[in-house]
C-alpha atoms as a PDB file:
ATOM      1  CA  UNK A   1       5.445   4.905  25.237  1.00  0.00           C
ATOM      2  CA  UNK A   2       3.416   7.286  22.782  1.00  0.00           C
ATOM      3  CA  UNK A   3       4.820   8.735  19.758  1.00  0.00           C
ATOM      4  CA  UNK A   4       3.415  12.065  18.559  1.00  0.00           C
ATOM      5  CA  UNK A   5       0.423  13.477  19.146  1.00  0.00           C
ATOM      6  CA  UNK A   6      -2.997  12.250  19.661  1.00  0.00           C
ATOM      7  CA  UNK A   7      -5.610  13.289  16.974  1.00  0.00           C
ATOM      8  CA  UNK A   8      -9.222  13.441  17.686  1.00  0.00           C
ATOM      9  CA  UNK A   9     -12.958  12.741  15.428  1.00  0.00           C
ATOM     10  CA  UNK A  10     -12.684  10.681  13.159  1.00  0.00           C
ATOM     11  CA  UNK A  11      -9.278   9.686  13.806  1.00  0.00           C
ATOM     12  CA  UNK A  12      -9.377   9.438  17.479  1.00  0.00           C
ATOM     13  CA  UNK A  13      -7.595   6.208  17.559  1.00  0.00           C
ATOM     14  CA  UNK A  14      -4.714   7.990  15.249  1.00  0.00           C
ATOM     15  CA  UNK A  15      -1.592   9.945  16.089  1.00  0.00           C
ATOM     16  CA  UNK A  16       0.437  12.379  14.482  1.00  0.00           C
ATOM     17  CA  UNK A  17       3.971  13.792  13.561  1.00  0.00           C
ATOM     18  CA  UNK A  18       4.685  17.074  11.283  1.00  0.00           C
ATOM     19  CA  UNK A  19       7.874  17.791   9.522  1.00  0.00           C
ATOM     20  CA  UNK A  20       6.997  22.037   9.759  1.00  0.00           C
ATOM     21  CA  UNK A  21       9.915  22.556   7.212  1.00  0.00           C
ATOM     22  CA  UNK A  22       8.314  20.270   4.380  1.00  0.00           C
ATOM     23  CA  UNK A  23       4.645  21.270   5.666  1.00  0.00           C
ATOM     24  CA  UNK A  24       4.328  17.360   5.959  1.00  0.00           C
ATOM     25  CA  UNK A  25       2.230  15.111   8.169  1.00  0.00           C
ATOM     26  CA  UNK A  26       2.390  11.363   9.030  1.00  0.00           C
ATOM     27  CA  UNK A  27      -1.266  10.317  10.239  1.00  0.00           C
ATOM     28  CA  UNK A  28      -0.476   6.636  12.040  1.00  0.00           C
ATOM     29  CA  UNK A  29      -1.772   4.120  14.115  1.00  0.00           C
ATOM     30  CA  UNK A  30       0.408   2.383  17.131  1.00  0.00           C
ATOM     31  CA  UNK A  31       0.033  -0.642  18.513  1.00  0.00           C
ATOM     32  CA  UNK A  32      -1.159  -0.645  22.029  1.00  0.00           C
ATOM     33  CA  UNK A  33       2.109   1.340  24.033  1.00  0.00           C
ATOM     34  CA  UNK A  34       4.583   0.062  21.954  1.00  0.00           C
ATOM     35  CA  UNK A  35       6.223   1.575  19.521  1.00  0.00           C
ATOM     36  CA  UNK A  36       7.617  -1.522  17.150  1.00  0.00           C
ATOM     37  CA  UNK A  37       4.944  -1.479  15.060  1.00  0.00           C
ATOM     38  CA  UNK A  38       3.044   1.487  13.573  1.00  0.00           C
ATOM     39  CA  UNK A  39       0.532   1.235  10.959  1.00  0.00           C
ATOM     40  CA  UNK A  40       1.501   4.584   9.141  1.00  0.00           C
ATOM     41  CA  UNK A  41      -2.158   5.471   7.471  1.00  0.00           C
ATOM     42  CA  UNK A  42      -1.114   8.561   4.993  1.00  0.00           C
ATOM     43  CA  UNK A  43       1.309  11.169   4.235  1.00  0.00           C
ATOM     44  CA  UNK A  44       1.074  14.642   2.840  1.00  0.00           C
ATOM     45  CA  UNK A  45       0.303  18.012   3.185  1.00  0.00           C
ATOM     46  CA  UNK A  46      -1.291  19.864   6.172  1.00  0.00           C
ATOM     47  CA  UNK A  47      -3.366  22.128   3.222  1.00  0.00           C
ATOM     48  CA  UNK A  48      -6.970  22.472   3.062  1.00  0.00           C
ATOM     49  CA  UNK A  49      -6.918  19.357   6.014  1.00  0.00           C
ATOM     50  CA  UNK A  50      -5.937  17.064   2.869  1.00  0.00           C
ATOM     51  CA  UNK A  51      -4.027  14.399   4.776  1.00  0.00           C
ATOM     52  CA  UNK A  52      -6.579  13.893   7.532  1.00  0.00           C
ATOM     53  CA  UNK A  53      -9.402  13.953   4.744  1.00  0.00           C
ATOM     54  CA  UNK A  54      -7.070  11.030   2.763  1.00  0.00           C
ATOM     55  CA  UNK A  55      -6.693   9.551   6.532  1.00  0.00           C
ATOM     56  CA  UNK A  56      -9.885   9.133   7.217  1.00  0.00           C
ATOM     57  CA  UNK A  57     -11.110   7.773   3.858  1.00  0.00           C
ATOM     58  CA  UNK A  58      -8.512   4.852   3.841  1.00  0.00           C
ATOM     59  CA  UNK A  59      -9.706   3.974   7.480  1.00  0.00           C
ATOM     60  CA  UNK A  60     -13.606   4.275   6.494  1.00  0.00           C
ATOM     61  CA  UNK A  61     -12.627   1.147   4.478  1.00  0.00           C
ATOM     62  CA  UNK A  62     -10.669  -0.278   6.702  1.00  0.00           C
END
């Protein structure tokens, strides 16, 4: 089972889910099909790309 929806680049191995109300976005990582655990990589705002920017610095070190 796959929660939101699949990103792609740099953070093909990422998924996604937007509150559209608060403008927010949750940039995450499952593990394999299962949804127990989820490795949630950032939060924030959809604006200038700024969460997936934040997302993909925090997984460069990872």
């Amino acid at each position: 089972m796959q929660a939101g929806q699949p990103l792609h680049g740099k953070l093909i191995n990422c998924r996604k889910l937007k509150n559209k109300k608060l403008g927010l976005r949750i940039v995450f990582r499952q593990d394999k099909n299962y949804i127990r655990i989820i490795n949630i990589v950032t939060i924030g705002e959809r604006r200038r790309n700024k969460v997936y920017k934040e997302a993909e610095k925090r997984l460069e070190k990872d």
